[in-house]
PDB file of N, CA and C in Angstrom:
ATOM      1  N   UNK A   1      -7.965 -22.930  17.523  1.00  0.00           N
ATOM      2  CA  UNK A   1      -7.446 -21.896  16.638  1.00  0.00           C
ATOM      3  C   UNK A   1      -8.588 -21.256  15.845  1.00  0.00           C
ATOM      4  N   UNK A   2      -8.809 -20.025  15.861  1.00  0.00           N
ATOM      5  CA  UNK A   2      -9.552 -18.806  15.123  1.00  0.00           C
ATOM      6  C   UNK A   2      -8.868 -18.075  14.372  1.00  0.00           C
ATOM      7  N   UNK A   3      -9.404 -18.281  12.506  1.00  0.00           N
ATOM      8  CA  UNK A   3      -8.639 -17.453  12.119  1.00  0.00           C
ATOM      9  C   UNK A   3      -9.041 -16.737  11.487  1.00  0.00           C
ATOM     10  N   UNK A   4      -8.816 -14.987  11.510  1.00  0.00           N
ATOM     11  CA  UNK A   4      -9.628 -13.451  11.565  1.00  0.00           C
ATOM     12  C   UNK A   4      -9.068 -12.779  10.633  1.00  0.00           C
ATOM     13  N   UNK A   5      -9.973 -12.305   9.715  1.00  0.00           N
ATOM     14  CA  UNK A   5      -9.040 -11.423   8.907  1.00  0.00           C
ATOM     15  C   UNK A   5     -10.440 -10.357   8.429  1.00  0.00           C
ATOM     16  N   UNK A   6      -9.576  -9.233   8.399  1.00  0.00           N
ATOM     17  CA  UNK A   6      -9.941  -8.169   8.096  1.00  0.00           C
ATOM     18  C   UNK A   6     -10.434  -7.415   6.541  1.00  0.00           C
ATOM     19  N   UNK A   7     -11.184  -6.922   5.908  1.00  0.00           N
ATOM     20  CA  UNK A   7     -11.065  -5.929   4.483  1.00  0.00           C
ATOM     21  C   UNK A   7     -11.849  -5.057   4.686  1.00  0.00           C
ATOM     22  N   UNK A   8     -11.925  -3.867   3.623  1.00  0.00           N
ATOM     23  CA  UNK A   8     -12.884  -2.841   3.497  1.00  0.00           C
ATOM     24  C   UNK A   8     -11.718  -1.681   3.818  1.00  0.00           C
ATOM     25  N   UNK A   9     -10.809  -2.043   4.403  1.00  0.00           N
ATOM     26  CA  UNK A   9     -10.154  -0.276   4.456  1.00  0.00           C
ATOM     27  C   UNK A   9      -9.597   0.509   3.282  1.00  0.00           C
ATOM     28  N   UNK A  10      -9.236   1.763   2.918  1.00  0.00           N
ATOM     29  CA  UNK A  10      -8.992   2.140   1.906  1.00  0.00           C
ATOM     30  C   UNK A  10      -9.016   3.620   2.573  1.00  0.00           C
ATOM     31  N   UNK A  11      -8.924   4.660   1.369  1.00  0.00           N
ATOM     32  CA  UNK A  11      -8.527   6.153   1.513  1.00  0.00           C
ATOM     33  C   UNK A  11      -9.809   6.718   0.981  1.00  0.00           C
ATOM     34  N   UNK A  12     -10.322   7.471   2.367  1.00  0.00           N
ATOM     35  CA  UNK A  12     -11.878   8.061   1.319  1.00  0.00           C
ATOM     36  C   UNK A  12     -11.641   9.700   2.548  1.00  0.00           C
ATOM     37  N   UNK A  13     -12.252  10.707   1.688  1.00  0.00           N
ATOM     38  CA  UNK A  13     -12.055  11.866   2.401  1.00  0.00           C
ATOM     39  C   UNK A  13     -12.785  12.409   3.789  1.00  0.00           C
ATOM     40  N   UNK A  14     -12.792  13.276   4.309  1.00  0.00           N
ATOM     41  CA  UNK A  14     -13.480  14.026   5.531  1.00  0.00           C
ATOM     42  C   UNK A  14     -14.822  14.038   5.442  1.00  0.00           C
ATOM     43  N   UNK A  15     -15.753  13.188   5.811  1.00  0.00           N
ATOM     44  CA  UNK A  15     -16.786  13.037   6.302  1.00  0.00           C
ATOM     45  C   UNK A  15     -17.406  11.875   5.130  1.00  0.00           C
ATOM     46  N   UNK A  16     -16.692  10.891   4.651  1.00  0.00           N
ATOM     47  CA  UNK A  16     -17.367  10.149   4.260  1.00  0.00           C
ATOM     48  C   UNK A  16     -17.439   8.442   4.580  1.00  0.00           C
ATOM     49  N   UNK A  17     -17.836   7.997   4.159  1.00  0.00           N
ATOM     50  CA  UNK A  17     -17.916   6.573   5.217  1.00  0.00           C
ATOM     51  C   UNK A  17     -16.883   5.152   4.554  1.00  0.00           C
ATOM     52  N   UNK A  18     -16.918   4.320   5.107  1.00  0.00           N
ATOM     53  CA  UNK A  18     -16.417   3.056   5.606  1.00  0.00           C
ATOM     54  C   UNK A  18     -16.969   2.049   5.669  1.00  0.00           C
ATOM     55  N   UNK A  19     -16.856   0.774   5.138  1.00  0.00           N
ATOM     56  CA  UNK A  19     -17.649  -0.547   5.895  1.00  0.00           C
ATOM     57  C   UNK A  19     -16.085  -1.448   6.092  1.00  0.00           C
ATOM     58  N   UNK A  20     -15.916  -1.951   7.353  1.00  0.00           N
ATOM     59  CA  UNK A  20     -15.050  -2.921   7.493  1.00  0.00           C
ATOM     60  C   UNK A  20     -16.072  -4.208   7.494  1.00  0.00           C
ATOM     61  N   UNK A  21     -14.886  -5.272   7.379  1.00  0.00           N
ATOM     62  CA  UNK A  21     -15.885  -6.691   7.508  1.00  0.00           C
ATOM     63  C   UNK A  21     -14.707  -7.351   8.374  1.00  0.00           C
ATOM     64  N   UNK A  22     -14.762  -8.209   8.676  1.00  0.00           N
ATOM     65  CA  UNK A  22     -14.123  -9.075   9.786  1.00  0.00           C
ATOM     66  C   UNK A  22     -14.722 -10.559   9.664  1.00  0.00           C
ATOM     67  N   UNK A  23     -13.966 -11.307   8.747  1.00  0.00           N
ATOM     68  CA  UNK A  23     -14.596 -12.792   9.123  1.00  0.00           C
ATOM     69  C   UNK A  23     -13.520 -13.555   9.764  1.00  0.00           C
ATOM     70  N   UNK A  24     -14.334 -14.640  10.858  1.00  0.00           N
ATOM     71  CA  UNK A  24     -13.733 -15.376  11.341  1.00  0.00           C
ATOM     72  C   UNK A  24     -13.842 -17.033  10.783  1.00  0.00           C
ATOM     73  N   UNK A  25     -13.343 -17.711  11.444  1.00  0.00           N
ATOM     74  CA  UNK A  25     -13.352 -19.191  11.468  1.00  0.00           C
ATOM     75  C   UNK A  25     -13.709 -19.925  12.319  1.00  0.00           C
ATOM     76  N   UNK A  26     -14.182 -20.795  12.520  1.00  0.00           N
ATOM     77  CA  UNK A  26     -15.231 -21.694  13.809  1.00  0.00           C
ATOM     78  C   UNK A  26     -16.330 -21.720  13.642  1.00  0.00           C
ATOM     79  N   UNK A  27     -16.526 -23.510  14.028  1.00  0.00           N
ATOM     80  CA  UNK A  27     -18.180 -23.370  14.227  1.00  0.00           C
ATOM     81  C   UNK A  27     -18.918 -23.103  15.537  1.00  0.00           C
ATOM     82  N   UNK A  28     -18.385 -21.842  16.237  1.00  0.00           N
ATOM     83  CA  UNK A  28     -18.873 -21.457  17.614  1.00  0.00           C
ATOM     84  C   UNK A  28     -18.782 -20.101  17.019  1.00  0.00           C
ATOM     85  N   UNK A  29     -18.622 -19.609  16.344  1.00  0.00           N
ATOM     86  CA  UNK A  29     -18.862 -18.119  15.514  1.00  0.00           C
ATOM     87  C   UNK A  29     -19.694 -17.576  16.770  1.00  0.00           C
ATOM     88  N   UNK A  30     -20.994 -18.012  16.561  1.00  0.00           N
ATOM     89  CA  UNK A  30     -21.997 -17.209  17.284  1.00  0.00           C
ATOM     90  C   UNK A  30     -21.738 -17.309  18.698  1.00  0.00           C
ATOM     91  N   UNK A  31     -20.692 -17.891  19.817  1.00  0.00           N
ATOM     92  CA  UNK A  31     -20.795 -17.588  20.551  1.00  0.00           C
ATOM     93  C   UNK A  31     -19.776 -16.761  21.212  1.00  0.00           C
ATOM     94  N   UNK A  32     -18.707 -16.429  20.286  1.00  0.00           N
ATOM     95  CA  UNK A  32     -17.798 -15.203  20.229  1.00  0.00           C
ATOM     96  C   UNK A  32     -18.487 -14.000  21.040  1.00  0.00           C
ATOM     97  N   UNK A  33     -17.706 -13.164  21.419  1.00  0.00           N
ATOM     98  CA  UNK A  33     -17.136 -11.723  21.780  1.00  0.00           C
ATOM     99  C   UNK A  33     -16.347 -11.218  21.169  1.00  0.00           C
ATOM    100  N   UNK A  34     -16.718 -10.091  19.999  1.00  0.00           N
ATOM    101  CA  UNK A  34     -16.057  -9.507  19.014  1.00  0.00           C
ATOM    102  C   UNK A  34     -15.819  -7.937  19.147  1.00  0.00           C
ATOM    103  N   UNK A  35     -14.636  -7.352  18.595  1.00  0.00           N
ATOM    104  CA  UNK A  35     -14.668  -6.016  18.812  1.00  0.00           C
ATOM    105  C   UNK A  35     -13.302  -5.782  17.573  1.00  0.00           C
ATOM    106  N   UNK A  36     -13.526  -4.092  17.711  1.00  0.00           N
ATOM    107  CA  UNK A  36     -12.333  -3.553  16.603  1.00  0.00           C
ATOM    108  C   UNK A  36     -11.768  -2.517  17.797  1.00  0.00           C
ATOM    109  N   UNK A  37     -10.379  -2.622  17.313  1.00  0.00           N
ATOM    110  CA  UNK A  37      -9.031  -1.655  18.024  1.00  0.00           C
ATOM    111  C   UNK A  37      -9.111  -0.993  16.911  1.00  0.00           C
ATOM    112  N   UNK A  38      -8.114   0.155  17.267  1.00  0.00           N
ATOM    113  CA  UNK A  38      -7.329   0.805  16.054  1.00  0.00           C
ATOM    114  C   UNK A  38      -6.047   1.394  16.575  1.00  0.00           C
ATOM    115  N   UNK A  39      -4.863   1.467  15.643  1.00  0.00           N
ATOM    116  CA  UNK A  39      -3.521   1.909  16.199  1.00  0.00           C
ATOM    117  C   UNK A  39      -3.282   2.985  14.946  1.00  0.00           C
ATOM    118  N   UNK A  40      -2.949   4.206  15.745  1.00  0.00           N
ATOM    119  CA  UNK A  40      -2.692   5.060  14.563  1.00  0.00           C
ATOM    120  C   UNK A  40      -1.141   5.571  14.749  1.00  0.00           C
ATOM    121  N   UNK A  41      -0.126   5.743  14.005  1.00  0.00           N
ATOM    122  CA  UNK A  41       1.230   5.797  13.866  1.00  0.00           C
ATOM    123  C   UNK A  41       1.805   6.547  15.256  1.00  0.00           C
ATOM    124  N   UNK A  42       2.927   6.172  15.951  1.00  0.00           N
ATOM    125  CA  UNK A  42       3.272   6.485  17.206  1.00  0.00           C
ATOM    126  C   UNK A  42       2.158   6.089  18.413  1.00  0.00           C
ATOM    127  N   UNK A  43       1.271   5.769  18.351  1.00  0.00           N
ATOM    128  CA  UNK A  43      -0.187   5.974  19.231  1.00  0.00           C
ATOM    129  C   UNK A  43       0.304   3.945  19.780  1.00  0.00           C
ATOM    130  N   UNK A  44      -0.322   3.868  20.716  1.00  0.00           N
ATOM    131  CA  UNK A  44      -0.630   2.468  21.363  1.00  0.00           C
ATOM    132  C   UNK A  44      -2.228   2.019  20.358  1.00  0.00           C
ATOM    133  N   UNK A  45      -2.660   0.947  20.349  1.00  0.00           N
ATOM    134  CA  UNK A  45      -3.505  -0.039  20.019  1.00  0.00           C
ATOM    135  C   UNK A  45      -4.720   0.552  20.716  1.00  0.00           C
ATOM    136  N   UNK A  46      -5.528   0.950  20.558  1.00  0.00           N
ATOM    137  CA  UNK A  46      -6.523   1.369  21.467  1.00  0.00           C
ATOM    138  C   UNK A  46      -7.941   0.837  20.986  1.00  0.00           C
ATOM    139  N   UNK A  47      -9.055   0.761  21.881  1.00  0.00           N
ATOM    140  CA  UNK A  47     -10.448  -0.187  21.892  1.00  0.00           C
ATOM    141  C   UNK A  47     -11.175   0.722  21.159  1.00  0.00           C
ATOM    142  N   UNK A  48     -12.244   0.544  19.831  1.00  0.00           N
ATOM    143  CA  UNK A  48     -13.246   1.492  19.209  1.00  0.00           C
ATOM    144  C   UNK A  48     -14.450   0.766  20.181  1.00  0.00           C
ATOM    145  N   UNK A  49     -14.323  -0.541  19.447  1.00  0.00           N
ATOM    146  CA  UNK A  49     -16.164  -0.987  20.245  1.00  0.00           C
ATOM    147  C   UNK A  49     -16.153  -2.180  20.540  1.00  0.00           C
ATOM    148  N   UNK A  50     -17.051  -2.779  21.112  1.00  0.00           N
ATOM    149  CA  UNK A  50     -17.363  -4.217  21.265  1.00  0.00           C
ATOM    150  C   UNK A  50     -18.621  -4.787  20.940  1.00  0.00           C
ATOM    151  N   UNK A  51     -19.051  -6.058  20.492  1.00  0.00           N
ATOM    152  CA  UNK A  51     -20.431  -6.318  19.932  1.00  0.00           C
ATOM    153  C   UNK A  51     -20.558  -7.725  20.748  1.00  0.00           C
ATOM    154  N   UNK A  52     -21.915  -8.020  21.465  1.00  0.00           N
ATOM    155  CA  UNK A  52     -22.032  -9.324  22.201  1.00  0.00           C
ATOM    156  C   UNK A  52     -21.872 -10.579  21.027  1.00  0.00           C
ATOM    157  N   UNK A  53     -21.959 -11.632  21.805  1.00  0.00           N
ATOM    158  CA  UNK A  53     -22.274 -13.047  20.996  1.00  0.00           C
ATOM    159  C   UNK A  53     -23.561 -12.398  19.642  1.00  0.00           C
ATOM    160  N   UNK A  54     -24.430 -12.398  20.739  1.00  0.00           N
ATOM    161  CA  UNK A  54     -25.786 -12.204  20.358  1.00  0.00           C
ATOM    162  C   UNK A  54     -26.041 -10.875  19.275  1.00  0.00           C
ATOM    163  N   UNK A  55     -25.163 -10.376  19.662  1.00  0.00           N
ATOM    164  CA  UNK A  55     -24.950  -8.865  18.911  1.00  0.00           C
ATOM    165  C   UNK A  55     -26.202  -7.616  19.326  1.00  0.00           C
ATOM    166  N   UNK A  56     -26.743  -7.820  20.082  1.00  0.00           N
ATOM    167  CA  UNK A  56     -27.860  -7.167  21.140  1.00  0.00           C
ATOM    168  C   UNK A  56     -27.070  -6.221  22.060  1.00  0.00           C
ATOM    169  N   UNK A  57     -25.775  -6.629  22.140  1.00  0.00           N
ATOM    170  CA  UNK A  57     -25.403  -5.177  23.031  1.00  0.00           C
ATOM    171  C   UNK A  57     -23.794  -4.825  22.522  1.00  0.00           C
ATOM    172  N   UNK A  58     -24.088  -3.635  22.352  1.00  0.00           N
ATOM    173  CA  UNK A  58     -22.546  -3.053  21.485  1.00  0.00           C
ATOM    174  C   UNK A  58     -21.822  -1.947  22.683  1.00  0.00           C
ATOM    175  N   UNK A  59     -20.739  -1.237  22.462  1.00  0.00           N
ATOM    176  CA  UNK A  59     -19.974  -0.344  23.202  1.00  0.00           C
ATOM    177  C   UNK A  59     -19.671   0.088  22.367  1.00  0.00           C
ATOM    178  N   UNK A  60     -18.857   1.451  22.880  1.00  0.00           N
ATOM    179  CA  UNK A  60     -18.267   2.235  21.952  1.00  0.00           C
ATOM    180  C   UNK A  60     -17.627   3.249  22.439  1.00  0.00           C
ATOM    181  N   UNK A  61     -16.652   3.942  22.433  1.00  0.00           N
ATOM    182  CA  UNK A  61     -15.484   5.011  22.848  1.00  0.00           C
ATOM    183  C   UNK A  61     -16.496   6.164  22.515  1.00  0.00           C
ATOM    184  N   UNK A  62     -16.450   7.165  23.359  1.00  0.00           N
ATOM    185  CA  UNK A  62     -17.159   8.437  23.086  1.00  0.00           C
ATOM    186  C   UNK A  62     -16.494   9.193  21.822  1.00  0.00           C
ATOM    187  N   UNK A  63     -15.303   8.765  21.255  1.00  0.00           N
ATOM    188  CA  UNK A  63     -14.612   9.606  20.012  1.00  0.00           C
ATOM    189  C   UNK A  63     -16.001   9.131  18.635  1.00  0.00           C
ATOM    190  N   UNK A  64     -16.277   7.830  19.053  1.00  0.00           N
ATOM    191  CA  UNK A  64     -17.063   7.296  17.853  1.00  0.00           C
ATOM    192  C   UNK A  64     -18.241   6.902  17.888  1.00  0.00           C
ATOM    193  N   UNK A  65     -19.098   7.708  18.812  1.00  0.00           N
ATOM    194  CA  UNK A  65     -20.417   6.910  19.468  1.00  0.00           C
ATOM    195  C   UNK A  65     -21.015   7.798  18.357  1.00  0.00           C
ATOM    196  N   UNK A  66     -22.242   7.616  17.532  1.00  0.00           N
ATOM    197  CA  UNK A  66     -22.917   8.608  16.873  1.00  0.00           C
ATOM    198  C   UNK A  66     -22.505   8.494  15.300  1.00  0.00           C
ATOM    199  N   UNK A  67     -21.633   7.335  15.347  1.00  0.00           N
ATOM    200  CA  UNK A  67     -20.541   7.672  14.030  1.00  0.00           C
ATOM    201  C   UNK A  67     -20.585   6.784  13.178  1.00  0.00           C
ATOM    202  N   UNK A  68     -20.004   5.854  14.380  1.00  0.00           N
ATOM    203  CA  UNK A  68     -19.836   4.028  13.770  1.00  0.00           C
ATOM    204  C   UNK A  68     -20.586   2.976  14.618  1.00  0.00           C
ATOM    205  N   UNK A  69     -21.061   2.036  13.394  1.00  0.00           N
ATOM    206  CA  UNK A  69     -21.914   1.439  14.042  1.00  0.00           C
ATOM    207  C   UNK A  69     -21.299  -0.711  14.006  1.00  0.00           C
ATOM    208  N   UNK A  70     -21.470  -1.563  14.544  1.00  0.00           N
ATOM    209  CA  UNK A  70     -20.865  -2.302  15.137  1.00  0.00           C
ATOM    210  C   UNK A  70     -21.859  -3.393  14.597  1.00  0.00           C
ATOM    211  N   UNK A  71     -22.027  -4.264  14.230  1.00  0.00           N
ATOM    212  CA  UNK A  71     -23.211  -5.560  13.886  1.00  0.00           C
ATOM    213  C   UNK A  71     -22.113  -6.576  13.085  1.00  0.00           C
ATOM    214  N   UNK A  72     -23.137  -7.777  13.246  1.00  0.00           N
ATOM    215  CA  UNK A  72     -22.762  -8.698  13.015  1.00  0.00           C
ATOM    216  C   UNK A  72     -23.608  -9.849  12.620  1.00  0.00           C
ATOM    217  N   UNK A  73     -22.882 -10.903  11.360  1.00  0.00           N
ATOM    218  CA  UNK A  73     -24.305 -11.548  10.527  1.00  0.00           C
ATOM    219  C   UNK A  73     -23.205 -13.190  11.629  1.00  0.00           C
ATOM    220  N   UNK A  74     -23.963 -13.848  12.268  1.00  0.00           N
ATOM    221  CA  UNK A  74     -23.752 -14.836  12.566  1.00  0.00           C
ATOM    222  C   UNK A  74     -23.441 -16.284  11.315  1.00  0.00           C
ATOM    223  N   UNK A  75     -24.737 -15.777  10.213  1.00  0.00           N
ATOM    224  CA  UNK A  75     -24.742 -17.123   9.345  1.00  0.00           C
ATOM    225  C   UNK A  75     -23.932 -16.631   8.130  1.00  0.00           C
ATOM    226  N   UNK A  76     -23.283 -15.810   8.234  1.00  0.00           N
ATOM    227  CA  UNK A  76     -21.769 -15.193   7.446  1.00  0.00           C
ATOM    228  C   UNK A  76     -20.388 -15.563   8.407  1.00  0.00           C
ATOM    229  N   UNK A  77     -20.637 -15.600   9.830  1.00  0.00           N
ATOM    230  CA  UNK A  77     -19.378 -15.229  10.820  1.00  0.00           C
ATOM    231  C   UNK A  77     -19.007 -14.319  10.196  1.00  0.00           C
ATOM    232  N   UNK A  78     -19.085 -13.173  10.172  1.00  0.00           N
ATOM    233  CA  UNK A  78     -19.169 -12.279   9.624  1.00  0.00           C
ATOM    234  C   UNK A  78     -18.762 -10.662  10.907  1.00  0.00           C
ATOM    235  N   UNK A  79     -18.468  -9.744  11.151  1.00  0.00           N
ATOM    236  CA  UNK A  79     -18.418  -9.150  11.923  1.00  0.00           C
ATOM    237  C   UNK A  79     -18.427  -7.462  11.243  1.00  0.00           C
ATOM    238  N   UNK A  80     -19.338  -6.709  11.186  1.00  0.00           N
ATOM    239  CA  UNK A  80     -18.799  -5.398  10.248  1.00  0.00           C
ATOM    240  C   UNK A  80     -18.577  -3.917  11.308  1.00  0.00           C
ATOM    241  N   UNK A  81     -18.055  -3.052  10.876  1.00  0.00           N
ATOM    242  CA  UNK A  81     -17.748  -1.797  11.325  1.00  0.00           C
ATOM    243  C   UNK A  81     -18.325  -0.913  10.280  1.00  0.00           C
ATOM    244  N   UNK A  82     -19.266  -0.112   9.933  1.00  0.00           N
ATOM    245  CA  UNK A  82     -19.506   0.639   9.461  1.00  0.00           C
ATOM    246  C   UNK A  82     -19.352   2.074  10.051  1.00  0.00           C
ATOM    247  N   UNK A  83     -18.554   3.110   9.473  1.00  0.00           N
ATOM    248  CA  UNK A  83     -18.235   3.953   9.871  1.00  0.00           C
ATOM    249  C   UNK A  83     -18.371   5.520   8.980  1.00  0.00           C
ATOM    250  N   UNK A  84     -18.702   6.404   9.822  1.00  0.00           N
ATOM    251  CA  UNK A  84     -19.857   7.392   8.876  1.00  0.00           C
ATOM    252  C   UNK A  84     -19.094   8.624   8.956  1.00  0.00           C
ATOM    253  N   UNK A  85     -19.377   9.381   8.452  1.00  0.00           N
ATOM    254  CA  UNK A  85     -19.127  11.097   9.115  1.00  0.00           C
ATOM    255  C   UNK A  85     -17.299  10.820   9.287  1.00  0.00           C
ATOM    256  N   UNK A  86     -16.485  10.145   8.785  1.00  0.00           N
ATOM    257  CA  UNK A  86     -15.039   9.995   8.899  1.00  0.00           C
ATOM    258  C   UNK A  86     -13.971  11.290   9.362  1.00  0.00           C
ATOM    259  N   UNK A  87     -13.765  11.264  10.216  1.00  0.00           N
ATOM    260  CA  UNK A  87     -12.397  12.454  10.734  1.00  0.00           C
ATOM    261  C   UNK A  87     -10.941  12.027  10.116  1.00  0.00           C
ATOM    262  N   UNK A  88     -10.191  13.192  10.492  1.00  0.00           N
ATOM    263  CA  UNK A  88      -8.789  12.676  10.092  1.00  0.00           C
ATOM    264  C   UNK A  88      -8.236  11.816  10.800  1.00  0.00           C
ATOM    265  N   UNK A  89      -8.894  12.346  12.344  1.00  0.00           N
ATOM    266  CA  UNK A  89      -8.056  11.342  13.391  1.00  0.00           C
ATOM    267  C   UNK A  89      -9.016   9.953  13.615  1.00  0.00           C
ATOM    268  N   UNK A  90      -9.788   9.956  12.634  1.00  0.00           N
ATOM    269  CA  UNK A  90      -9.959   8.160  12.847  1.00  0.00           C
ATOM    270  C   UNK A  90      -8.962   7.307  11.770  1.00  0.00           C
ATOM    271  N   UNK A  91      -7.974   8.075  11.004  1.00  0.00           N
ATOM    272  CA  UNK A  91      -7.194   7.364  10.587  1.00  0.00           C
ATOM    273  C   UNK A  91      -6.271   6.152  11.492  1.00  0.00           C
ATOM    274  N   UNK A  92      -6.466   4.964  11.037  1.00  0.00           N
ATOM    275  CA  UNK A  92      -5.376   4.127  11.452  1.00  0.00           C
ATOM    276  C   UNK A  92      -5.187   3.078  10.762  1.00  0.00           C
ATOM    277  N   UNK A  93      -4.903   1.878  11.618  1.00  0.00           N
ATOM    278  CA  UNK A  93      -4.768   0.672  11.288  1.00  0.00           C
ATOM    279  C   UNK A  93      -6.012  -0.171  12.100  1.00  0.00           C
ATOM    280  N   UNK A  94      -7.219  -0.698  11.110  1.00  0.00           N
ATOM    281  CA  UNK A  94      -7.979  -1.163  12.412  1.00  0.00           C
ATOM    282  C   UNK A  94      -7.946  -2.494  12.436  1.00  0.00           C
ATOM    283  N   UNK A  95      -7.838  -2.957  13.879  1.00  0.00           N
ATOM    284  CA  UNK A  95      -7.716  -4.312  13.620  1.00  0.00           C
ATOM    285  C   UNK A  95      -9.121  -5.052  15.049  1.00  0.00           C
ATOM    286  N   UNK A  96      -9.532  -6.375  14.077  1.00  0.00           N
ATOM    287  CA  UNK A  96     -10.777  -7.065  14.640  1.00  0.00           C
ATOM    288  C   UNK A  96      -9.971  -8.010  15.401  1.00  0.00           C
ATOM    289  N   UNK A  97     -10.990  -8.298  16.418  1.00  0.00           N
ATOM    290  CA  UNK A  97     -10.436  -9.468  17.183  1.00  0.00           C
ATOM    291  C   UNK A  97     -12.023 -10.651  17.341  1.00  0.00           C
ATOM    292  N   UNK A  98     -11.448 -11.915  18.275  1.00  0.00           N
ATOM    293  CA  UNK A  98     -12.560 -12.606  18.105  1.00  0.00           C
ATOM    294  C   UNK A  98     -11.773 -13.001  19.564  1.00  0.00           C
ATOM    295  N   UNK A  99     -13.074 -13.032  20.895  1.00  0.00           N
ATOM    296  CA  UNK A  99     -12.927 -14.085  22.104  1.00  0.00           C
ATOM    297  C   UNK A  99     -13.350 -15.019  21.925  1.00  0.00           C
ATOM    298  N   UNK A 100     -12.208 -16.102  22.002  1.00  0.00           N
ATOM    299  CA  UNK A 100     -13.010 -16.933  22.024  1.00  0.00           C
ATOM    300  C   UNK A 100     -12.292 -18.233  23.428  1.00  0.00           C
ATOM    301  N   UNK A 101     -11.635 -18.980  23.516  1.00  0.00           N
ATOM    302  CA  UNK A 101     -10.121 -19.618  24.523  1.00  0.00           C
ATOM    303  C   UNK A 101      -9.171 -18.969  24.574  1.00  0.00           C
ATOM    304  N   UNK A 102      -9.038 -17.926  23.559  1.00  0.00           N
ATOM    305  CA  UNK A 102      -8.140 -17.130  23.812  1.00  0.00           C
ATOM    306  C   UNK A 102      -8.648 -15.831  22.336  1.00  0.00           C
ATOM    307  N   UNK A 103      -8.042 -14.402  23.156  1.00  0.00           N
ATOM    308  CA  UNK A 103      -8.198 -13.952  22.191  1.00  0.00           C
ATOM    309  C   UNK A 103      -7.280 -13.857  20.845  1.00  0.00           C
ATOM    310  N   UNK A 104      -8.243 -13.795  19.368  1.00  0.00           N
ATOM    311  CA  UNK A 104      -7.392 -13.597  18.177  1.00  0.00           C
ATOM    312  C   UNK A 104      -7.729 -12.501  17.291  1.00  0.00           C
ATOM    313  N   UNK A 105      -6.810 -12.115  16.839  1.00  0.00           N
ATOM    314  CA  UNK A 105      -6.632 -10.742  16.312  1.00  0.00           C
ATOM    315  C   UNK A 105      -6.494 -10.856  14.522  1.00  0.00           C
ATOM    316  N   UNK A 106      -6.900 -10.141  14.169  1.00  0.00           N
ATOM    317  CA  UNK A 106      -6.648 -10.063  12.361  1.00  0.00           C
ATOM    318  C   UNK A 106      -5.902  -9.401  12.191  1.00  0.00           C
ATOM    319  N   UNK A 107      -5.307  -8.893  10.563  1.00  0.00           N
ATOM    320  CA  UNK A 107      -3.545  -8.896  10.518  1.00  0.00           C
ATOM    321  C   UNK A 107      -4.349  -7.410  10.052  1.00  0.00           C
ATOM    322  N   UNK A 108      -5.167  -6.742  10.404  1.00  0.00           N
ATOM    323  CA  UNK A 108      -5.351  -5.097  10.007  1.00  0.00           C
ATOM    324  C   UNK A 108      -5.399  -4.655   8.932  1.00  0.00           C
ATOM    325  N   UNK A 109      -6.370  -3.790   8.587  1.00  0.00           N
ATOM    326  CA  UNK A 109      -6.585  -3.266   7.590  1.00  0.00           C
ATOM    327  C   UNK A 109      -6.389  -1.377   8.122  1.00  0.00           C
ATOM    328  N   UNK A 110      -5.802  -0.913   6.544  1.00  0.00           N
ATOM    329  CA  UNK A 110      -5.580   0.300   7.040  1.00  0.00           C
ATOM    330  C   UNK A 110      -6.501   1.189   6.516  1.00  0.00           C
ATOM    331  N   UNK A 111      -7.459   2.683   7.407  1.00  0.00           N
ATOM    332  CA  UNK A 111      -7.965   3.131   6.858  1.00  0.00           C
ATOM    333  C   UNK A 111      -6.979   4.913   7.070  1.00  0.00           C
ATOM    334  N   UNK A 112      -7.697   5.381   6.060  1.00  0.00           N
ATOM    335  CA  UNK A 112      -6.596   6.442   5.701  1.00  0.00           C
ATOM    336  C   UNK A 112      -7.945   8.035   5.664  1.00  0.00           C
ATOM    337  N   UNK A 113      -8.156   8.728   6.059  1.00  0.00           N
ATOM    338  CA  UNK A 113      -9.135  10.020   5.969  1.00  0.00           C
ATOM    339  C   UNK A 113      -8.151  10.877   5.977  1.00  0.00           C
ATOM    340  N   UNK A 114      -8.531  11.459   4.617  1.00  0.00           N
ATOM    341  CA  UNK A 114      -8.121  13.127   3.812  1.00  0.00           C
ATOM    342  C   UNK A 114      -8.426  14.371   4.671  1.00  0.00           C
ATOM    343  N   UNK A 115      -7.849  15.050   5.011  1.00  0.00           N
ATOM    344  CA  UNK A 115      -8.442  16.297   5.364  1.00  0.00           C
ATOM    345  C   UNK A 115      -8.702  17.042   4.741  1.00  0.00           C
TER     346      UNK A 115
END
């Protein structure tokens, strides 16, 4: 059992930034596969990015490449989303997950951009 929880979301306007954090539980932290979804109202759950164990190789959806950036402090278990230049339509609900025997998900944090 891994258990994930999310903070940092809140209501900030059109083009300004974000830090999510994502901590998990376990002492295999560092050898996780971590990433953030986001679900925005009517919309399905959809993938922003992914960050290795190692945190040396990240992904990212072309909506948010350039934007948001993906890292992670191992000796925190720690996982962050920093997110820049904010649109309306990155409003959602974002939620972190952790691979680990199975994947686990955090209970979401909501972020909200003003137009």
């Amino acid at each position: 059992q891994v258990d994930v929880a999310e903070t940092g979301g809140g209501l900030v306007q059109t083009g300004g930034s974000l830090r999510l954090s994502c901590q998990a539980s376990g002492r295999m932290f560092n050898t996780y596969t971590m990433g953030w979804f986001r679900q925005a109202p009517g919309e399905e759950r959809a993938r922003v990015g992914t960050i290795s164990w190692s945190g040396d190789v990240t992904f990212y959806i072309d909506s948010v490449k350039g934007r948001f950036t993906i890292s992670r402090d191992n000796t925190k278990n720690t996982m962050y989303l920093q997110m820049d230049n904010l649109k309306h339509e990155d409003s959602a609900v974002y939620y972190c997950y952790v691979d680990s025997d199975h994947r686990y998900w955090g209970q979401g944090t909501q972020v909200t951009v003003s137009s």
